[in-house]
PDB file of N, CA and C in Angstrom:
ATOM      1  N   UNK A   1       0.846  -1.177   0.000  1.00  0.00           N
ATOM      2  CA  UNK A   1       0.000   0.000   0.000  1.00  0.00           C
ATOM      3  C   UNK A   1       0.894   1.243   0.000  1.00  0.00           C
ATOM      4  N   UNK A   2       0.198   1.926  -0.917  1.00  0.00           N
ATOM      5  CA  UNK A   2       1.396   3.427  -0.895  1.00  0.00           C
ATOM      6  C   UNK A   2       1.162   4.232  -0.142  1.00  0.00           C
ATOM      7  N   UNK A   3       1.938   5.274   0.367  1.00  0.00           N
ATOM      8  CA  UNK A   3       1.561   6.328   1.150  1.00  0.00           C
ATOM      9  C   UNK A   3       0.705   7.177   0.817  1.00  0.00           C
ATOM     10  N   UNK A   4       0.435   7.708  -0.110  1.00  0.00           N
ATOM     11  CA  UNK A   4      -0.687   8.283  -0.624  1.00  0.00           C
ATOM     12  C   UNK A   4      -2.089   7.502  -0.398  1.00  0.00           C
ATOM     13  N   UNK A   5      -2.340   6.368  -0.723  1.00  0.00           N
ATOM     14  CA  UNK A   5      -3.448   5.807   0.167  1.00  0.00           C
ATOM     15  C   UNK A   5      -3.908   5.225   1.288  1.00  0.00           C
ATOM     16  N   UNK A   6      -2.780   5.340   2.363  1.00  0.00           N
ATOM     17  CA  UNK A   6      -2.836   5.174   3.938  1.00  0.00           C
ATOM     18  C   UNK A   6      -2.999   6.814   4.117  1.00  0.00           C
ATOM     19  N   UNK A   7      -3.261   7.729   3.404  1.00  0.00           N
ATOM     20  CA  UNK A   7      -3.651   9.533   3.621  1.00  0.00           C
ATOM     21  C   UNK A   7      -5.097   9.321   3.797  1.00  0.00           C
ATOM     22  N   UNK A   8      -5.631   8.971   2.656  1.00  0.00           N
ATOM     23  CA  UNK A   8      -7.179   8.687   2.494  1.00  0.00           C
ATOM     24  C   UNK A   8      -8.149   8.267   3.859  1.00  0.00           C
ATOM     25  N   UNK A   9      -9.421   8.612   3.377  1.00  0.00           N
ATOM     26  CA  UNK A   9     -10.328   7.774   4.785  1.00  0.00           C
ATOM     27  C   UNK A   9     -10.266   6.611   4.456  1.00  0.00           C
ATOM     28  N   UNK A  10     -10.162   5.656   5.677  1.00  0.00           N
ATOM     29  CA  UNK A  10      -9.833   4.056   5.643  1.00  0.00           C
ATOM     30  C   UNK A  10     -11.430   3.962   5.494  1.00  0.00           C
ATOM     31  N   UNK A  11     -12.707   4.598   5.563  1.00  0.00           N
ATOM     32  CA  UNK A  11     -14.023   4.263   5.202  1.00  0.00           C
ATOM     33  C   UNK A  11     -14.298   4.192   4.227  1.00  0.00           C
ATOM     34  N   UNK A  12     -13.282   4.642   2.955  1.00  0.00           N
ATOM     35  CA  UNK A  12     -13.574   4.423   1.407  1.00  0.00           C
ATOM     36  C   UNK A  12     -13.448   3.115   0.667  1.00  0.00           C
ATOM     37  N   UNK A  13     -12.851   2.403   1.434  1.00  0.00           N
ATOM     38  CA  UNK A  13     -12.375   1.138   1.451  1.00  0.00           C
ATOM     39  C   UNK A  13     -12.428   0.305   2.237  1.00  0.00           C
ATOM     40  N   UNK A  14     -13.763   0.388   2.985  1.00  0.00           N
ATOM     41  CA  UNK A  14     -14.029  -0.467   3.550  1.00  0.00           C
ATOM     42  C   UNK A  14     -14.336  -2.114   3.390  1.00  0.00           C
ATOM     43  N   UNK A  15     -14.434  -2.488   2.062  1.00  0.00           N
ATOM     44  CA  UNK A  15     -15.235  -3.205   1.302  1.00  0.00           C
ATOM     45  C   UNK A  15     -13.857  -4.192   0.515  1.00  0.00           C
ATOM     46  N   UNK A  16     -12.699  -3.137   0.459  1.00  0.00           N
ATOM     47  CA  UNK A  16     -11.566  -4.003  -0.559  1.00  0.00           C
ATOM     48  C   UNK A  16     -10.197  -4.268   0.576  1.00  0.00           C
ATOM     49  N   UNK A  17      -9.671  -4.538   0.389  1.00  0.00           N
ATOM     50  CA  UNK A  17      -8.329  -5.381   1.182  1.00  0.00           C
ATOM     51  C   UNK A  17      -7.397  -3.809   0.493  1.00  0.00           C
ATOM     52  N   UNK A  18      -7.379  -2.827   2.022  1.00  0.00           N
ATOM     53  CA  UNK A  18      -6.539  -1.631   1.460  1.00  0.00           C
ATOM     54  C   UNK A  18      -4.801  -1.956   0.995  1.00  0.00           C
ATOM     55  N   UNK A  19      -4.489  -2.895   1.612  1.00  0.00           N
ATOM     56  CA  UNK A  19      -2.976  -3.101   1.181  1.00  0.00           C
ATOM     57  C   UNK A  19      -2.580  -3.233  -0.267  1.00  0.00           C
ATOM     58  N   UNK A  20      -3.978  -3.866  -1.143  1.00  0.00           N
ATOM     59  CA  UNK A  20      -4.085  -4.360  -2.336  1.00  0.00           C
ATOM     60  C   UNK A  20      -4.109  -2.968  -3.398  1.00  0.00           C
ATOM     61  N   UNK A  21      -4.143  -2.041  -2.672  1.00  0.00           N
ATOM     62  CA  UNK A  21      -4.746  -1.145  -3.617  1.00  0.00           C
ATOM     63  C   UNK A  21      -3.483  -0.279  -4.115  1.00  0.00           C
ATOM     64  N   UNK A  22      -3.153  -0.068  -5.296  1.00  0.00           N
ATOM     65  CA  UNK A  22      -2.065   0.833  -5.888  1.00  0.00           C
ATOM     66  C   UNK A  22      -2.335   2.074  -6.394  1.00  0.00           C
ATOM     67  N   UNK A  23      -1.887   3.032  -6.059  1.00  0.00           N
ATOM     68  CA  UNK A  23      -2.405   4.670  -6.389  1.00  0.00           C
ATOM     69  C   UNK A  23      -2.615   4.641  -7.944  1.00  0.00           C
ATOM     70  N   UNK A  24      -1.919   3.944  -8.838  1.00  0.00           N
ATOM     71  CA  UNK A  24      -1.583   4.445 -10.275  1.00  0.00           C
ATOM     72  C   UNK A  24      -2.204   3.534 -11.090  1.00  0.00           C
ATOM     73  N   UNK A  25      -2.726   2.022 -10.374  1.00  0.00           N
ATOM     74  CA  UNK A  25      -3.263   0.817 -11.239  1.00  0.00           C
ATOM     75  C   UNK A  25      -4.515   1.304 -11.278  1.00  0.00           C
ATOM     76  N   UNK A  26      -4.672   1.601  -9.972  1.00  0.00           N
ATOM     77  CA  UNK A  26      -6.116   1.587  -9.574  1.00  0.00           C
ATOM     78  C   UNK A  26      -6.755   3.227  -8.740  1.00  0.00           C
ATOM     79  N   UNK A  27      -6.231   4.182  -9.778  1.00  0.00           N
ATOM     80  CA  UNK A  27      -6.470   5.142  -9.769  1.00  0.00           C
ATOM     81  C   UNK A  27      -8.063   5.559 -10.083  1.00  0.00           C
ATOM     82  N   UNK A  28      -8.974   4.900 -10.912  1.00  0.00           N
ATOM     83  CA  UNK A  28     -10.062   5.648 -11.339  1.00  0.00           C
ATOM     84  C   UNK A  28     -11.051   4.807 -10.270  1.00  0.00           C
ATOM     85  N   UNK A  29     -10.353   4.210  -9.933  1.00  0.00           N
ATOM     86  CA  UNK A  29     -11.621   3.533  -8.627  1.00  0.00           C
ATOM     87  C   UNK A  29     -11.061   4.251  -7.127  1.00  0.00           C
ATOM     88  N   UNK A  30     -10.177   5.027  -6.872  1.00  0.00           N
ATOM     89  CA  UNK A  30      -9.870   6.175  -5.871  1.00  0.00           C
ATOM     90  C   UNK A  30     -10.312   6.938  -6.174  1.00  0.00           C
ATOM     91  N   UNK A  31     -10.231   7.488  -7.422  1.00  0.00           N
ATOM     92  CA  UNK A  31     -10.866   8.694  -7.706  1.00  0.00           C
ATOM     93  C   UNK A  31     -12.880   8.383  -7.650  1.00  0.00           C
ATOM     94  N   UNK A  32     -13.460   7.241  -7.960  1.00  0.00           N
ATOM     95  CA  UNK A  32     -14.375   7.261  -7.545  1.00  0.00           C
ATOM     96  C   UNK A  32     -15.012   7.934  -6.163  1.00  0.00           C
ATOM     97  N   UNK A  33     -14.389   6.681  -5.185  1.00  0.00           N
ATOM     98  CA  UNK A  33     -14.633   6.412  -3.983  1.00  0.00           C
ATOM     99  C   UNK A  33     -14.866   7.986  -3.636  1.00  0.00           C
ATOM    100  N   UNK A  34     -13.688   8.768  -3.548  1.00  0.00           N
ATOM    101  CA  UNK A  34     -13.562   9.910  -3.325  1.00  0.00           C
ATOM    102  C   UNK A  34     -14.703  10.976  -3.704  1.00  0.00           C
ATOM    103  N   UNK A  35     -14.737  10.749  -4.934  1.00  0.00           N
ATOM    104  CA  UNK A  35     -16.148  11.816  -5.333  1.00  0.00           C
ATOM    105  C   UNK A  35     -17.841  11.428  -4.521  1.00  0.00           C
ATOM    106  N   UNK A  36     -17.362   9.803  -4.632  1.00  0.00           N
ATOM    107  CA  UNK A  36     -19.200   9.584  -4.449  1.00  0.00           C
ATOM    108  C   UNK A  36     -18.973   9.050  -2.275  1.00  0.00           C
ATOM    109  N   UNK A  37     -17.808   9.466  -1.707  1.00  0.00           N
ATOM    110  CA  UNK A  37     -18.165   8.977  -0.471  1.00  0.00           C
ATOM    111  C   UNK A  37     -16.635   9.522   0.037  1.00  0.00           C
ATOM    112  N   UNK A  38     -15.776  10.464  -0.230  1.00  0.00           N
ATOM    113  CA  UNK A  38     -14.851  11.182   1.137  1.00  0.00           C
ATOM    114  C   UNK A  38     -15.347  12.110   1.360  1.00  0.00           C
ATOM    115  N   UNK A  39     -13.960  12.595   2.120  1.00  0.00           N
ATOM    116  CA  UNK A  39     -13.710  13.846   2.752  1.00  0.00           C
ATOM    117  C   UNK A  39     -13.606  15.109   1.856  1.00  0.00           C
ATOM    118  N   UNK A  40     -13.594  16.212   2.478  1.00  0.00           N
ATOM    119  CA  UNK A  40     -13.290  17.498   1.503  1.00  0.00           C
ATOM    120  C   UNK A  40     -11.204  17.437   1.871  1.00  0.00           C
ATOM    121  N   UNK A  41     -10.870  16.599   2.721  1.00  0.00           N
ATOM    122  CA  UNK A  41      -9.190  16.276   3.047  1.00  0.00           C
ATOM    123  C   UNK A  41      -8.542  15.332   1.773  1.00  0.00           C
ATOM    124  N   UNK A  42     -10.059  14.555   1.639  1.00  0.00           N
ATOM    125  CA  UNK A  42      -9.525  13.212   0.303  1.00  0.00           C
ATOM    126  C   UNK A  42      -9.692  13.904  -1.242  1.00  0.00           C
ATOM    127  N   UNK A  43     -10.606  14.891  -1.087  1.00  0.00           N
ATOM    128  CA  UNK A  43     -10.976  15.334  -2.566  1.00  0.00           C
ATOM    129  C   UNK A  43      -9.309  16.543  -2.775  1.00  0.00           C
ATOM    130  N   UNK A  44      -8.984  16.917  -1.901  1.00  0.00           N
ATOM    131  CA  UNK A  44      -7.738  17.494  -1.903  1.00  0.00           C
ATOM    132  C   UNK A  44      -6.491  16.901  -1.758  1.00  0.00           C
ATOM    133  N   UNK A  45      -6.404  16.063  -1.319  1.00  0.00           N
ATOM    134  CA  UNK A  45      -5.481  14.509  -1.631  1.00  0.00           C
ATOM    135  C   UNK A  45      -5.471  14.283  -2.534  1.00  0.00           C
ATOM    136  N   UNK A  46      -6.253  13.665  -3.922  1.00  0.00           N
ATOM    137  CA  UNK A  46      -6.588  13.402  -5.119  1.00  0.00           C
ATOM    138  C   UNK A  46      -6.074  14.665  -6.080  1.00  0.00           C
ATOM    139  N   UNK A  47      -6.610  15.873  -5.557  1.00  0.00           N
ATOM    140  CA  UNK A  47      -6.522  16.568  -6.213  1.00  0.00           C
ATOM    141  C   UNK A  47      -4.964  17.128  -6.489  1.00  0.00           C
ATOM    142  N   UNK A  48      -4.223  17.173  -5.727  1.00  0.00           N
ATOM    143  CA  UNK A  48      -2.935  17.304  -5.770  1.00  0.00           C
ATOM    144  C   UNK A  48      -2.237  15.822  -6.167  1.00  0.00           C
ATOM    145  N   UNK A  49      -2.353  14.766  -6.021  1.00  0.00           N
ATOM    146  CA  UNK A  49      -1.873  13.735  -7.205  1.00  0.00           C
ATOM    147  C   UNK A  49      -2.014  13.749  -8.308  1.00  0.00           C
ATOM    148  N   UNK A  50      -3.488  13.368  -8.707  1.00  0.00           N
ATOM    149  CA  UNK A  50      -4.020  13.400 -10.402  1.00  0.00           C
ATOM    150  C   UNK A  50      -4.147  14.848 -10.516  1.00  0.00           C
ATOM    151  N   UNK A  51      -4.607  16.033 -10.233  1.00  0.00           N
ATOM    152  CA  UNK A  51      -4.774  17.476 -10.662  1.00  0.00           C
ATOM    153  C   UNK A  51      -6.424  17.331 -11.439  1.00  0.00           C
ATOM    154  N   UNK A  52      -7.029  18.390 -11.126  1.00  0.00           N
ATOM    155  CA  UNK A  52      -8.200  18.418 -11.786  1.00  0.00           C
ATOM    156  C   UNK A  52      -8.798  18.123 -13.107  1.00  0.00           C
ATOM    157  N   UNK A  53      -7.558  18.253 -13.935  1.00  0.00           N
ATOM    158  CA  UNK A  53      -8.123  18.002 -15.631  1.00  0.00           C
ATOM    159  C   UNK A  53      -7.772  16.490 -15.223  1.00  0.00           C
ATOM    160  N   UNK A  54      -6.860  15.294 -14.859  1.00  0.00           N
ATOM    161  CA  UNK A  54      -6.989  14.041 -14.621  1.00  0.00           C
ATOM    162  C   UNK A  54      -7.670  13.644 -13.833  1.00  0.00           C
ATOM    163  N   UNK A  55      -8.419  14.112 -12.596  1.00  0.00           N
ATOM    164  CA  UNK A  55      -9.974  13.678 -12.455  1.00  0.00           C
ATOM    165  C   UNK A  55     -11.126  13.788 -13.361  1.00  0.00           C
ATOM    166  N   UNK A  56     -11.154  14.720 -13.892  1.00  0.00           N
ATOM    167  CA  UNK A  56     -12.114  15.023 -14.679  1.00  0.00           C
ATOM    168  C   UNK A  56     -12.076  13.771 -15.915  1.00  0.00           C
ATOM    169  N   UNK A  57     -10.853  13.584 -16.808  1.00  0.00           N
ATOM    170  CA  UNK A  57     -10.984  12.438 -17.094  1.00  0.00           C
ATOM    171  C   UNK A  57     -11.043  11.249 -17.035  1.00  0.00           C
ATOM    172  N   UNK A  58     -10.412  10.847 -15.907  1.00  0.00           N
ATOM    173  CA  UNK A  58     -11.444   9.789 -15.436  1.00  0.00           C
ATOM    174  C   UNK A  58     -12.586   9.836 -15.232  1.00  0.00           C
ATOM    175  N   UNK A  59     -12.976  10.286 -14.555  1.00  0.00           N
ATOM    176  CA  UNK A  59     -14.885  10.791 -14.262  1.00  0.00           C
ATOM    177  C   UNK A  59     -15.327  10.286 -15.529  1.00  0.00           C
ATOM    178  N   UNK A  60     -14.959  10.804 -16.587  1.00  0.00           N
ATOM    179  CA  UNK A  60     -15.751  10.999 -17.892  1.00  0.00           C
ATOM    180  C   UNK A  60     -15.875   9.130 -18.202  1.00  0.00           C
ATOM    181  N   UNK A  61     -14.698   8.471 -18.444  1.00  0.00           N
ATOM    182  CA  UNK A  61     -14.525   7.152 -18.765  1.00  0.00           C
ATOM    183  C   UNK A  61     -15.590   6.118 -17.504  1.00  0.00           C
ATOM    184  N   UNK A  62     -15.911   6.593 -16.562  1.00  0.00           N
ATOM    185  CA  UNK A  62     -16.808   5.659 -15.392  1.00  0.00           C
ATOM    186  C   UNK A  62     -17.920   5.310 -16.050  1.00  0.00           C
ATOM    187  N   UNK A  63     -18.319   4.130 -15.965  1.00  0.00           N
ATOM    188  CA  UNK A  63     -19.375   3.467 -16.743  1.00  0.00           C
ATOM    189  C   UNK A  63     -20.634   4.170 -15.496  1.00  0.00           C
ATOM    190  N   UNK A  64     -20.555   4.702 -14.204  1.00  0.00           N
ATOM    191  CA  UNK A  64     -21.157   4.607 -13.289  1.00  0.00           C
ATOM    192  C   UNK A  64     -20.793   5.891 -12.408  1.00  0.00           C
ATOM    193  N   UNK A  65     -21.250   6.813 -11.722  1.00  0.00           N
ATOM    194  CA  UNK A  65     -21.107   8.032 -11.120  1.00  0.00           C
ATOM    195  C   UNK A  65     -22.197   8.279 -10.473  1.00  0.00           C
ATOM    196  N   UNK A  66     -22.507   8.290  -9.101  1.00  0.00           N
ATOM    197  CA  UNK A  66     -23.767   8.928  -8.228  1.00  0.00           C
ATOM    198  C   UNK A  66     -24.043  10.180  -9.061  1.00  0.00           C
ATOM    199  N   UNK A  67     -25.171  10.378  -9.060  1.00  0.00           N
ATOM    200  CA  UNK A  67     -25.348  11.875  -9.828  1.00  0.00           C
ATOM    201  C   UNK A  67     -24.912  12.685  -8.837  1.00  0.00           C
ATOM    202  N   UNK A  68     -24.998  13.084  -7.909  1.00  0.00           N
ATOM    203  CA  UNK A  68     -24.217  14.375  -7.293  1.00  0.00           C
ATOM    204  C   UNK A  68     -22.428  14.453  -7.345  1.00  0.00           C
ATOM    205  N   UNK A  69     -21.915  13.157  -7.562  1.00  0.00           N
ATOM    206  CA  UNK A  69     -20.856  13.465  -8.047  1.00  0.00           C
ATOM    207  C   UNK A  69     -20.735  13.753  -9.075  1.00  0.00           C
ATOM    208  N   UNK A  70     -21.252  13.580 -10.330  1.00  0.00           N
ATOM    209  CA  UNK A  70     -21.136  13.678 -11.297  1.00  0.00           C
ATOM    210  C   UNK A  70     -21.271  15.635 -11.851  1.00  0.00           C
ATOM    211  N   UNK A  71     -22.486  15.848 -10.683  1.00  0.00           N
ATOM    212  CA  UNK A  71     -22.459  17.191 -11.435  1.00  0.00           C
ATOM    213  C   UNK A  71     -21.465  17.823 -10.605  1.00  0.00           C
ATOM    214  N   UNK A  72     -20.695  17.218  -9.525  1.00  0.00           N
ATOM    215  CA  UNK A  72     -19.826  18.535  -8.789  1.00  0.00           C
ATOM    216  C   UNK A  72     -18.239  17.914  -9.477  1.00  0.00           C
ATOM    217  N   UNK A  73     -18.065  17.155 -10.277  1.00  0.00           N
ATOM    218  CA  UNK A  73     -17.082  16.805 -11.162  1.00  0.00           C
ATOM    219  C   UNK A  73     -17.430  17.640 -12.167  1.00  0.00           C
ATOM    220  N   UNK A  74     -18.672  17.608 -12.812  1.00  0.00           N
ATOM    221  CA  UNK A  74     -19.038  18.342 -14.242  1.00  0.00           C
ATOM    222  C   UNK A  74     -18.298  19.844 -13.816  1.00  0.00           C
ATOM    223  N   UNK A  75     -18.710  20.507 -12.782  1.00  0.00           N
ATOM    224  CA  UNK A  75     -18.876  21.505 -12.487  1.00  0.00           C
ATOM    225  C   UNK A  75     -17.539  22.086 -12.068  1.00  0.00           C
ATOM    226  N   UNK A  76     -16.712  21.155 -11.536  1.00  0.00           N
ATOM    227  CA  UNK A  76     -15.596  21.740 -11.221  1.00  0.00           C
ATOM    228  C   UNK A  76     -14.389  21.558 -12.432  1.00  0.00           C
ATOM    229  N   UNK A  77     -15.135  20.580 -13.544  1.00  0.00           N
ATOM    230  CA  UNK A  77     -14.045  20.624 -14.344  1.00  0.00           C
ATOM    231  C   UNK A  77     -14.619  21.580 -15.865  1.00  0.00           C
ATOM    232  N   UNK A  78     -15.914  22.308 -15.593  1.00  0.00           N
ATOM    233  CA  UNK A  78     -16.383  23.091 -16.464  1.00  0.00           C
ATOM    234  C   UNK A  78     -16.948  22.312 -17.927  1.00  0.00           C
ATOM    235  N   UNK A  79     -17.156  21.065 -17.561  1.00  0.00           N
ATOM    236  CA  UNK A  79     -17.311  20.079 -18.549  1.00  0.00           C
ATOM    237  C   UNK A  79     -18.914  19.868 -18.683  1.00  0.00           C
ATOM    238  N   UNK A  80     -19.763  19.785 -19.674  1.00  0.00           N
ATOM    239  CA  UNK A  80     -21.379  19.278 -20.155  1.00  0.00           C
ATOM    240  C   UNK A  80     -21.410  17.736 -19.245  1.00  0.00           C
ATOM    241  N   UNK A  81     -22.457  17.979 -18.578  1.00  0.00           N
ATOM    242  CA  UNK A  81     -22.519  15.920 -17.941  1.00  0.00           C
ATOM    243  C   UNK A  81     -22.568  15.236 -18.756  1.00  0.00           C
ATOM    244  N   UNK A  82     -23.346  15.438 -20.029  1.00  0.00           N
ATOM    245  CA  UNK A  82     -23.520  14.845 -21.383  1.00  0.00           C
ATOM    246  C   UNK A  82     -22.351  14.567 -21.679  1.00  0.00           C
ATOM    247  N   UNK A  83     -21.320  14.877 -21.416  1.00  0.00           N
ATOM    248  CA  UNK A  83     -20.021  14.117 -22.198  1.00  0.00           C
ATOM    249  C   UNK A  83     -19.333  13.355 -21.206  1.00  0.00           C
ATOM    250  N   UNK A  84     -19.929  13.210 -20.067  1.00  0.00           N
ATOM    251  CA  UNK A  84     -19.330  11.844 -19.527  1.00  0.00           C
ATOM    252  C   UNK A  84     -20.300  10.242 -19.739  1.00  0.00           C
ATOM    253  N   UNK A  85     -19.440   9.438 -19.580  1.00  0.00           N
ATOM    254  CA  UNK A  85     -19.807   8.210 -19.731  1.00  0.00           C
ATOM    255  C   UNK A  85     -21.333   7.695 -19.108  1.00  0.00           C
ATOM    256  N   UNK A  86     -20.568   8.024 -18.159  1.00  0.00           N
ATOM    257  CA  UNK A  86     -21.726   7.698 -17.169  1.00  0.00           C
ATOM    258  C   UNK A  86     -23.495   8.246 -17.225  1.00  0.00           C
ATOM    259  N   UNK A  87     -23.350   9.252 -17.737  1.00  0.00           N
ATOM    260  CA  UNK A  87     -24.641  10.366 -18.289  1.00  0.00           C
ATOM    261  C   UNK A  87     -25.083   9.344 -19.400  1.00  0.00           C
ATOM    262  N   UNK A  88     -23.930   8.969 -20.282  1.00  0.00           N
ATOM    263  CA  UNK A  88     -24.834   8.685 -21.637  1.00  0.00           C
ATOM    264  C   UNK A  88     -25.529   7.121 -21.191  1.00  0.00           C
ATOM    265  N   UNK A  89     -24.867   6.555 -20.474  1.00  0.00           N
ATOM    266  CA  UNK A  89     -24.944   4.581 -20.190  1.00  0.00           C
ATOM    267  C   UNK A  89     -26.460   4.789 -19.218  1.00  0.00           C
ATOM    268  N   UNK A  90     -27.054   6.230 -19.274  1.00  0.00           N
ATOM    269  CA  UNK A  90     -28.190   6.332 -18.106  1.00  0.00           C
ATOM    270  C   UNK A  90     -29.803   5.315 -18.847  1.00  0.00           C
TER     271      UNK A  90
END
């Protein structure tokens, strides 16, 4: 487990074996967790690793996004919801 994800809430991961998890393999499923269930500490964690235009693309590629994440991703990356994945697979 990397240091960057022993930062995170250990409640985002409640569900997966945290040791297993690699910042860079398994980046768009952190960046999930984070949008649809952290902290405003984890969304700034993230945000200083990947940087906002690499959340935002991930976001877009998620087959799946709570809608309130979705529009405060849309919104912070100035992006149409319509052009993420997740909007169109509705």
């Amino acid at each position: 487990m990397s240091d960057f994800v022993k930062q995170l809430s250990s409640s985002l991961f409640w569900d997966v074996d945290i040791s297993e998890i690699d910042d860079e393999k398994n980046k768009r499923f952190i960046i999930q967790r984070v949008l649809e269930r952290g902290t405003h500490n984890d969304w700034i964690l993230i945000n200083k690793k990947y940087t906002l235009q690499g959340i935002v693309q991930e976001a877009m590629q998620m087959r799946y996004l709570e809608p309130k994440a979705l529009s405060y991703v849309a919104i912070m990356g100035n992006v149409p919801k319509e052009e993420f994945r997740c909007y169109k697979n509705k």
